[in-house]
PDB file of N, CA and C in Angstrom:
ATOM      1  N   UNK A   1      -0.293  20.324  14.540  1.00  0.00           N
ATOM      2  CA  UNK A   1      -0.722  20.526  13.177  1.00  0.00           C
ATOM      3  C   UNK A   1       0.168  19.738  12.204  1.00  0.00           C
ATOM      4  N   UNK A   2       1.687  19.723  12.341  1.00  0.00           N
ATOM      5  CA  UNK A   2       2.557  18.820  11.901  1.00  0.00           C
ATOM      6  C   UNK A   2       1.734  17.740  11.519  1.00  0.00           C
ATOM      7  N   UNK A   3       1.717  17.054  12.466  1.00  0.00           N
ATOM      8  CA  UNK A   3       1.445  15.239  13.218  1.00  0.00           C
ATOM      9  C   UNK A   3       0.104  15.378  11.476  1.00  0.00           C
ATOM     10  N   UNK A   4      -1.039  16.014  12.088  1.00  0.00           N
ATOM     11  CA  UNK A   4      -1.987  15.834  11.239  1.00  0.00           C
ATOM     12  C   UNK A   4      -1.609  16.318   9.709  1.00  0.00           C
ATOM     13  N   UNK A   5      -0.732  16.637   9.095  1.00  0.00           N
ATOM     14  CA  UNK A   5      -0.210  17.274   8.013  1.00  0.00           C
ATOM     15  C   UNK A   5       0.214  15.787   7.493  1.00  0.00           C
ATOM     16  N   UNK A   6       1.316  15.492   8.338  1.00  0.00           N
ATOM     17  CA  UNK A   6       2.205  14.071   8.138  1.00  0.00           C
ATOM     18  C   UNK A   6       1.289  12.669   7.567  1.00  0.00           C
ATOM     19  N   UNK A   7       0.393  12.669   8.594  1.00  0.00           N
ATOM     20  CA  UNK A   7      -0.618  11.896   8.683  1.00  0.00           C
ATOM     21  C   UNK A   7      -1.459  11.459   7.576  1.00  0.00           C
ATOM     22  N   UNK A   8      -2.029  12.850   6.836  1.00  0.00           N
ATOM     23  CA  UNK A   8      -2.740  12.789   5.806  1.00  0.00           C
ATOM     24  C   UNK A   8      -1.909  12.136   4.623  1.00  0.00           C
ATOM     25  N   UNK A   9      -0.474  12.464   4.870  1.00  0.00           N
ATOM     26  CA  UNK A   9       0.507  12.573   3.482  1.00  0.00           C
ATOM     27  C   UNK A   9       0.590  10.907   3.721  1.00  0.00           C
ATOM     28  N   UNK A  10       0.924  10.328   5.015  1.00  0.00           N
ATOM     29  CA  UNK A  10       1.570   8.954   4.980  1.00  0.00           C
ATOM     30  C   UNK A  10      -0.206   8.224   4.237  1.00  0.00           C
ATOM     31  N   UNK A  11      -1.246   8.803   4.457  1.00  0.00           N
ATOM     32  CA  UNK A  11      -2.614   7.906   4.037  1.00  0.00           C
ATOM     33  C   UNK A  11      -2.452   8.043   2.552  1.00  0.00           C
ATOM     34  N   UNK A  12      -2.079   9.342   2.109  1.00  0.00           N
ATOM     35  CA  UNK A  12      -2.411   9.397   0.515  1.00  0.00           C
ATOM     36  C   UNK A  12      -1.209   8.314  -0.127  1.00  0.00           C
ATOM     37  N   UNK A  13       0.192   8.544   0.688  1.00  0.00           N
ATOM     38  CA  UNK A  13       0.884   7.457  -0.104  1.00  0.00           C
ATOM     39  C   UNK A  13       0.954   6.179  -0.332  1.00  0.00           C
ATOM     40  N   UNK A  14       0.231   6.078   1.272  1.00  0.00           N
ATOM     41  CA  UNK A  14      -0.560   4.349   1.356  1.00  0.00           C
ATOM     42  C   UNK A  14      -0.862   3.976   0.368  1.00  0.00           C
ATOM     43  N   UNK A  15      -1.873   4.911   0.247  1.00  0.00           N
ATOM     44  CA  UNK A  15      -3.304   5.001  -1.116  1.00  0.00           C
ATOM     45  C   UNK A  15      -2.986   4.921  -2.766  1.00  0.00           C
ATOM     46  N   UNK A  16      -2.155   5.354  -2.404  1.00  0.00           N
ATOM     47  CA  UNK A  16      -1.352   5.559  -4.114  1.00  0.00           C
ATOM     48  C   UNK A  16      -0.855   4.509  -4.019  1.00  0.00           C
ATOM     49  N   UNK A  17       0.131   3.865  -3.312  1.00  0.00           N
ATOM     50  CA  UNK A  17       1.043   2.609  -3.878  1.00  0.00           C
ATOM     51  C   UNK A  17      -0.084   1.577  -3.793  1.00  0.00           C
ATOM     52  N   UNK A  18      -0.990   1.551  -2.587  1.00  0.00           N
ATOM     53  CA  UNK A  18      -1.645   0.783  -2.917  1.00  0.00           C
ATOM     54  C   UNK A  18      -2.845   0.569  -4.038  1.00  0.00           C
ATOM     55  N   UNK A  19      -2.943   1.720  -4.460  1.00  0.00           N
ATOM     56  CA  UNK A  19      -4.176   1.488  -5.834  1.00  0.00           C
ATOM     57  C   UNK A  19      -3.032   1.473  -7.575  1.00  0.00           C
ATOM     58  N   UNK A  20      -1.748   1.031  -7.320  1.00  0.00           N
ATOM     59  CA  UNK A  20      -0.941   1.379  -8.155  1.00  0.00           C
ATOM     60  C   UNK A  20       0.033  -0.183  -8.746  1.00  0.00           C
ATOM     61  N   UNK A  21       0.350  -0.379  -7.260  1.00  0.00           N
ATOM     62  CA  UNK A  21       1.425  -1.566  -7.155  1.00  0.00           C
ATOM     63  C   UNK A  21       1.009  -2.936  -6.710  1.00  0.00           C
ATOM     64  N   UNK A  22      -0.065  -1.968  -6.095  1.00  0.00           N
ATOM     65  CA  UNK A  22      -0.339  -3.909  -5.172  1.00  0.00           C
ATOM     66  C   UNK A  22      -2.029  -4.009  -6.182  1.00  0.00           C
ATOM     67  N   UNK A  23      -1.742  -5.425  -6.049  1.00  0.00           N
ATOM     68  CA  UNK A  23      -2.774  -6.482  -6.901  1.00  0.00           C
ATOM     69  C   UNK A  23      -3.990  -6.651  -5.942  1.00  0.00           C
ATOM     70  N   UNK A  24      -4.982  -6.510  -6.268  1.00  0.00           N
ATOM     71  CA  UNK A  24      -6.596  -6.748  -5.527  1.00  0.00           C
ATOM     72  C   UNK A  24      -7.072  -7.584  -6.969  1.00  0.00           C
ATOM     73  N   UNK A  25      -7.760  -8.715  -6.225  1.00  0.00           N
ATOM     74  CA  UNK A  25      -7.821 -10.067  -7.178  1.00  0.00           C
ATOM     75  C   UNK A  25      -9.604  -9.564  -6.440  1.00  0.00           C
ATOM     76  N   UNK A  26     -10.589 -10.634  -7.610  1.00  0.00           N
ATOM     77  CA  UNK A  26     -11.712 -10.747  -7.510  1.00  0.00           C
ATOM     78  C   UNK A  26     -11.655 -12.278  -7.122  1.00  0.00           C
ATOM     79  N   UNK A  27     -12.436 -12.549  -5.710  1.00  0.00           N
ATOM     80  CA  UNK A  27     -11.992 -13.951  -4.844  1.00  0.00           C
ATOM     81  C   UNK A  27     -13.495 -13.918  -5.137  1.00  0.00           C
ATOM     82  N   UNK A  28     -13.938 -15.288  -5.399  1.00  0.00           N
ATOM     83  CA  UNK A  28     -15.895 -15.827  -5.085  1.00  0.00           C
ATOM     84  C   UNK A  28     -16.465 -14.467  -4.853  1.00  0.00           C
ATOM     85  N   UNK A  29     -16.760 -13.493  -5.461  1.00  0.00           N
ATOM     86  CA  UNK A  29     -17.438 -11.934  -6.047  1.00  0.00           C
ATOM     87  C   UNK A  29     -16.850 -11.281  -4.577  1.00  0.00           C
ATOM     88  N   UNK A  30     -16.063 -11.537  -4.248  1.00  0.00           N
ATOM     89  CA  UNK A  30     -15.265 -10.357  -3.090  1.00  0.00           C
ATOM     90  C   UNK A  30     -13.833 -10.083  -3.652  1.00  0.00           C
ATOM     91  N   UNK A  31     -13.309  -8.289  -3.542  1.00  0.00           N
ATOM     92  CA  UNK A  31     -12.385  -8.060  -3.766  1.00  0.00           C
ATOM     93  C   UNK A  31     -11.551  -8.249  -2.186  1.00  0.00           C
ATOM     94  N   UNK A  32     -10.138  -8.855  -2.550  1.00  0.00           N
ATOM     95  CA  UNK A  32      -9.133  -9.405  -1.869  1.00  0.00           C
ATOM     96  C   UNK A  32      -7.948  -8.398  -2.471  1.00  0.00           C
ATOM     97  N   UNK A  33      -7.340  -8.142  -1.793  1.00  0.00           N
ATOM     98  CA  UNK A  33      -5.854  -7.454  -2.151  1.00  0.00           C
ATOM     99  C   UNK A  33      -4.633  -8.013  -1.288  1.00  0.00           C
ATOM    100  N   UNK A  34      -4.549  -9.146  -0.118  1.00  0.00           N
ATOM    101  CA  UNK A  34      -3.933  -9.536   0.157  1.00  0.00           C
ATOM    102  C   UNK A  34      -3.578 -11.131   0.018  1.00  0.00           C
ATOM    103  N   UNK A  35      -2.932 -11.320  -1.294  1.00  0.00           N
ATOM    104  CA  UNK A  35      -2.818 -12.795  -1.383  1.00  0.00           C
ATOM    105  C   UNK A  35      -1.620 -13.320  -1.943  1.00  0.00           C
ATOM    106  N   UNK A  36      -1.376 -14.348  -1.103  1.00  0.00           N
ATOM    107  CA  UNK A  36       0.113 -15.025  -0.627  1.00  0.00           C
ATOM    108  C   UNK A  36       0.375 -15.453  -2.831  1.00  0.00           C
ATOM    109  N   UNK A  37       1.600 -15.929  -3.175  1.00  0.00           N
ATOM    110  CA  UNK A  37       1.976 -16.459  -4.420  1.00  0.00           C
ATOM    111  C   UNK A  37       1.227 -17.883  -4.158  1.00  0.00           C
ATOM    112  N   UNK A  38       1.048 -18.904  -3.362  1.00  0.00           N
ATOM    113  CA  UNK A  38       0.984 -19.746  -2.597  1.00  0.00           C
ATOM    114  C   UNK A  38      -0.720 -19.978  -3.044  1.00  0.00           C
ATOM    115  N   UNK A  39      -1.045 -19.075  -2.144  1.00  0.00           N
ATOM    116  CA  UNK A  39      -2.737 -18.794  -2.258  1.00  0.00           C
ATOM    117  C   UNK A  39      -3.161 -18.803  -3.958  1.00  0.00           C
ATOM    118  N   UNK A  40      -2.746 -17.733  -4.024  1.00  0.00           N
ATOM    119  CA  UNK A  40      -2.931 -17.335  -6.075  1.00  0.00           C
ATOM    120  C   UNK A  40      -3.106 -18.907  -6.766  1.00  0.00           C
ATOM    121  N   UNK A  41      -1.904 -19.928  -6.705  1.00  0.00           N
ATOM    122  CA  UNK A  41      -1.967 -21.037  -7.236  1.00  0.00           C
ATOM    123  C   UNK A  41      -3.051 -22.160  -6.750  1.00  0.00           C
ATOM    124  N   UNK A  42      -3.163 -22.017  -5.266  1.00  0.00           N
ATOM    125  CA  UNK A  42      -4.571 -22.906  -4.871  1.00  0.00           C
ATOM    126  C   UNK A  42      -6.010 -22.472  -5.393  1.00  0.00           C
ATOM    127  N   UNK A  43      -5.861 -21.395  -5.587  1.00  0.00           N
ATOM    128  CA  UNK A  43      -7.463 -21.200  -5.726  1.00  0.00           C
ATOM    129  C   UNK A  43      -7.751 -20.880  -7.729  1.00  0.00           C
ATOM    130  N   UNK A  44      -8.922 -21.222  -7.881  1.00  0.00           N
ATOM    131  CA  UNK A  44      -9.216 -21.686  -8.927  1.00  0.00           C
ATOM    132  C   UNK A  44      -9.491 -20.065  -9.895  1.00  0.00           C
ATOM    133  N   UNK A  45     -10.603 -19.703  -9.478  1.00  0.00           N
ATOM    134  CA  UNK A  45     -11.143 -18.653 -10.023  1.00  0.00           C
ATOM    135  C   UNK A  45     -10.866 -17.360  -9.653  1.00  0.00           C
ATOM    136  N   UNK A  46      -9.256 -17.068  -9.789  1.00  0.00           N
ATOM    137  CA  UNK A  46      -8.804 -15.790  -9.232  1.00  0.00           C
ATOM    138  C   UNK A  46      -9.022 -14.550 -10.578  1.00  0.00           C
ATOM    139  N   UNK A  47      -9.490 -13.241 -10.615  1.00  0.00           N
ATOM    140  CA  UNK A  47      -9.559 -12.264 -11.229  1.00  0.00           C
ATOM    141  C   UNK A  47      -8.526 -11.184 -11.107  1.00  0.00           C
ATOM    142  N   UNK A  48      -7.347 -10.580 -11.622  1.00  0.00           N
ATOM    143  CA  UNK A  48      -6.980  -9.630 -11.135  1.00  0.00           C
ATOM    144  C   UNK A  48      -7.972  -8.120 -11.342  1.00  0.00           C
ATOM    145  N   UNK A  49      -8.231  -7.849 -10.921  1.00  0.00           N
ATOM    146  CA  UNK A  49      -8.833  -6.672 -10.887  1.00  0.00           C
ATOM    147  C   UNK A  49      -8.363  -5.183 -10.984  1.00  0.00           C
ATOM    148  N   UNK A  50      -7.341  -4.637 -10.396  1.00  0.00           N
ATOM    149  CA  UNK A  50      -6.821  -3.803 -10.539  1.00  0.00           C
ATOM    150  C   UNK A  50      -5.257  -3.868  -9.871  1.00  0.00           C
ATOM    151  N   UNK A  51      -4.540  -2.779  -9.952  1.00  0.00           N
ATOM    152  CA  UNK A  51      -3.193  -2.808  -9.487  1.00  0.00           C
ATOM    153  C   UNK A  51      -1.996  -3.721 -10.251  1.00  0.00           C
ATOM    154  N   UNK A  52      -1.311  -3.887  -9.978  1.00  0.00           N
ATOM    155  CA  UNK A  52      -0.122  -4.920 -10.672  1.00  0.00           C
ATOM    156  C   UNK A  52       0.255  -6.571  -9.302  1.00  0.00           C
ATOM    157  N   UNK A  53       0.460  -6.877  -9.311  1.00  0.00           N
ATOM    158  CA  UNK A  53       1.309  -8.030  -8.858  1.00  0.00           C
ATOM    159  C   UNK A  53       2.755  -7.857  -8.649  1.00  0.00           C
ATOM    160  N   UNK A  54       3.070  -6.773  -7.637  1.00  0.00           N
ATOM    161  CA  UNK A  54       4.319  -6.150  -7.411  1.00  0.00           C
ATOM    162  C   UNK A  54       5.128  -6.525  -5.875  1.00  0.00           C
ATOM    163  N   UNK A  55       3.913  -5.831  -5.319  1.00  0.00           N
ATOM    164  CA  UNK A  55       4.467  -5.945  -3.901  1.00  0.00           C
ATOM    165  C   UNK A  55       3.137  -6.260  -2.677  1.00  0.00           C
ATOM    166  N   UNK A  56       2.611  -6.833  -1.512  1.00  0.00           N
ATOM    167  CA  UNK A  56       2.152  -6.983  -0.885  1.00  0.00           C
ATOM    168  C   UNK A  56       1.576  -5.866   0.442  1.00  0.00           C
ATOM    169  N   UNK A  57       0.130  -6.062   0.282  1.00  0.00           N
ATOM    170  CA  UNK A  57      -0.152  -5.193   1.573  1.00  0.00           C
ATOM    171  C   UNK A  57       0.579  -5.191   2.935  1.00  0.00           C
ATOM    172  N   UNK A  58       0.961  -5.928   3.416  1.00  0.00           N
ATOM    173  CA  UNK A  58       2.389  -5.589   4.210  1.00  0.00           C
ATOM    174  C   UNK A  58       3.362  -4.499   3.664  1.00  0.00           C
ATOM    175  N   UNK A  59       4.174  -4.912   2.658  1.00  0.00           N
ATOM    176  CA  UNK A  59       5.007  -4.444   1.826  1.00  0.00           C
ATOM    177  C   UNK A  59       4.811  -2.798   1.543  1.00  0.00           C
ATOM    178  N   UNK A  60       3.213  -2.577   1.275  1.00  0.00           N
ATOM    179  CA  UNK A  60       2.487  -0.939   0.826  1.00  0.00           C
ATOM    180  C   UNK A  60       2.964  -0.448   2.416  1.00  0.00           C
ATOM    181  N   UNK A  61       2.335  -0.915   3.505  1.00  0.00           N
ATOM    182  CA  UNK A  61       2.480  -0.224   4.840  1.00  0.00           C
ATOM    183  C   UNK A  61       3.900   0.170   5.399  1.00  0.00           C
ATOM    184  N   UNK A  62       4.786  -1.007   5.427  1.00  0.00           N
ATOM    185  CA  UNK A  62       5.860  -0.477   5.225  1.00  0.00           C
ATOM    186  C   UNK A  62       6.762   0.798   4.361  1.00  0.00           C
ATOM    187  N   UNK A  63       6.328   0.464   3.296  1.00  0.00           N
ATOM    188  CA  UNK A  63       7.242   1.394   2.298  1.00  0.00           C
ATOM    189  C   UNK A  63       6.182   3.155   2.541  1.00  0.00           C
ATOM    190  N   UNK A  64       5.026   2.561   3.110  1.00  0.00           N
ATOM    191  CA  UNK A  64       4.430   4.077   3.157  1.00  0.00           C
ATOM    192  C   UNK A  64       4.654   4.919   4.621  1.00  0.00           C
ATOM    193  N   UNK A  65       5.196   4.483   5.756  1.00  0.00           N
ATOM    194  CA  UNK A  65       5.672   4.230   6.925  1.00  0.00           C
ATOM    195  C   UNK A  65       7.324   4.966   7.203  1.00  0.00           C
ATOM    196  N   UNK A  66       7.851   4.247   5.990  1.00  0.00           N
ATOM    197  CA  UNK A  66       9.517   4.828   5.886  1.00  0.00           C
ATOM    198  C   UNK A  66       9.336   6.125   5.170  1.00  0.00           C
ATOM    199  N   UNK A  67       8.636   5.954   4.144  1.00  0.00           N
ATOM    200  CA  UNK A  67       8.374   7.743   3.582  1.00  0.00           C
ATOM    201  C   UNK A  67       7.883   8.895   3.748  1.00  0.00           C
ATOM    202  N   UNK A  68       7.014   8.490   5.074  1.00  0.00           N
ATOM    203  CA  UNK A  68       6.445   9.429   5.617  1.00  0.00           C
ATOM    204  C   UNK A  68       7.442   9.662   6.626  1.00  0.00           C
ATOM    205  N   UNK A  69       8.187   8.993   7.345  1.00  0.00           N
ATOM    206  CA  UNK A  69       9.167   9.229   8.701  1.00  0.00           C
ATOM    207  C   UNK A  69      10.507  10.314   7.880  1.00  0.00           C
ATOM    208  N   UNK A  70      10.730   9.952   6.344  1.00  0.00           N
ATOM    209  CA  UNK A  70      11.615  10.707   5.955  1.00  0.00           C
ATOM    210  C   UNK A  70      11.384  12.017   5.151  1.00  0.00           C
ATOM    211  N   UNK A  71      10.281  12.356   5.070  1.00  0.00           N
ATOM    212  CA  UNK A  71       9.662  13.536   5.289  1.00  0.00           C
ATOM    213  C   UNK A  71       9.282  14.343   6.180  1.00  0.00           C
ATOM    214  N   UNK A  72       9.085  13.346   7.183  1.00  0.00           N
ATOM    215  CA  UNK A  72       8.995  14.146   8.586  1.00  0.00           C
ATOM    216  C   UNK A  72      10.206  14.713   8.716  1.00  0.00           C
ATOM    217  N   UNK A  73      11.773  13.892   8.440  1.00  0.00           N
ATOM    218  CA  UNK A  73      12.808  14.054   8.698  1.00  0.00           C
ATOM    219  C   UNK A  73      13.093  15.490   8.037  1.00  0.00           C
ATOM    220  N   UNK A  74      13.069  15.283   6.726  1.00  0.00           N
ATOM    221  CA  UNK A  74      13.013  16.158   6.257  1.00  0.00           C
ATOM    222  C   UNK A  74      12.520  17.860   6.233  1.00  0.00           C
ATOM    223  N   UNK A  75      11.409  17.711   6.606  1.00  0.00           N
ATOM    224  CA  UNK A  75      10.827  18.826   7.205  1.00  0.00           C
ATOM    225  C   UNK A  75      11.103  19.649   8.626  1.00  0.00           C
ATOM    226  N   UNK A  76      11.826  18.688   9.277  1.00  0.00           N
ATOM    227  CA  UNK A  76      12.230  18.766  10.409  1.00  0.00           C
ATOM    228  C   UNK A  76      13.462  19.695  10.265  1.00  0.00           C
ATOM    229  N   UNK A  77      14.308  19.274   9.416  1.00  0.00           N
ATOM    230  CA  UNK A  77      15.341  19.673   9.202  1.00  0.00           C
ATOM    231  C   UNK A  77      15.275  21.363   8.648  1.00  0.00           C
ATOM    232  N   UNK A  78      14.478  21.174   7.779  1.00  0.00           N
ATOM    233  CA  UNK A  78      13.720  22.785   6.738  1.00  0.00           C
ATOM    234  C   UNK A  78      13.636  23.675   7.996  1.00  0.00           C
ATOM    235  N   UNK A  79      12.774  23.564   8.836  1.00  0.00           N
ATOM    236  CA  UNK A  79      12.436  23.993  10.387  1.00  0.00           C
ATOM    237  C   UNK A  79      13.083  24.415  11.236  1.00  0.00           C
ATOM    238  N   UNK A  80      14.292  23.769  11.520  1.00  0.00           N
ATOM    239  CA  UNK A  80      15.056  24.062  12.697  1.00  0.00           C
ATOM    240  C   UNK A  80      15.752  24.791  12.276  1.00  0.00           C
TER     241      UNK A  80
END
């Protein structure tokens, strides 16, 4: 029950940093949320659409990955 508790929490924080921090651009009428500084400057008709220009979908998985493991930690600790 843990595991699935944890689980839900590491998706919502995904979810949050990612509808918060990370940038989803409007690419040729498709939304994109993963794009290099690199990319951004080649292509012509970029839209930001929502989020900021902070940190990278890599970057969201990670940071949502370590916060969920230190809550686990955490809880772990409450527990024993």
């Amino acid at each position: 029950m843990l595991a699935s508790i944890l689980g839900t929490v590491g998706s919502l924080i995904d979810s949050l940093l990612g509808a918060t921090i990370q940038a989803s651009y409007l690419v040729d009428k498709r939304a994109v949320s993963d794009l290099s500084a690199s990319e951004l400057k080649h292509l012509k008709a970029v839209q930001l659409i929502a989020g900021r220009n902070i940190i990278s979908n890599n970057m969201v998985n990670v940071l949502s990955s370590v916060s969920t493991t230190v809550i686990a930690m955490l809880l772990l600790k409450l527990l024993i």
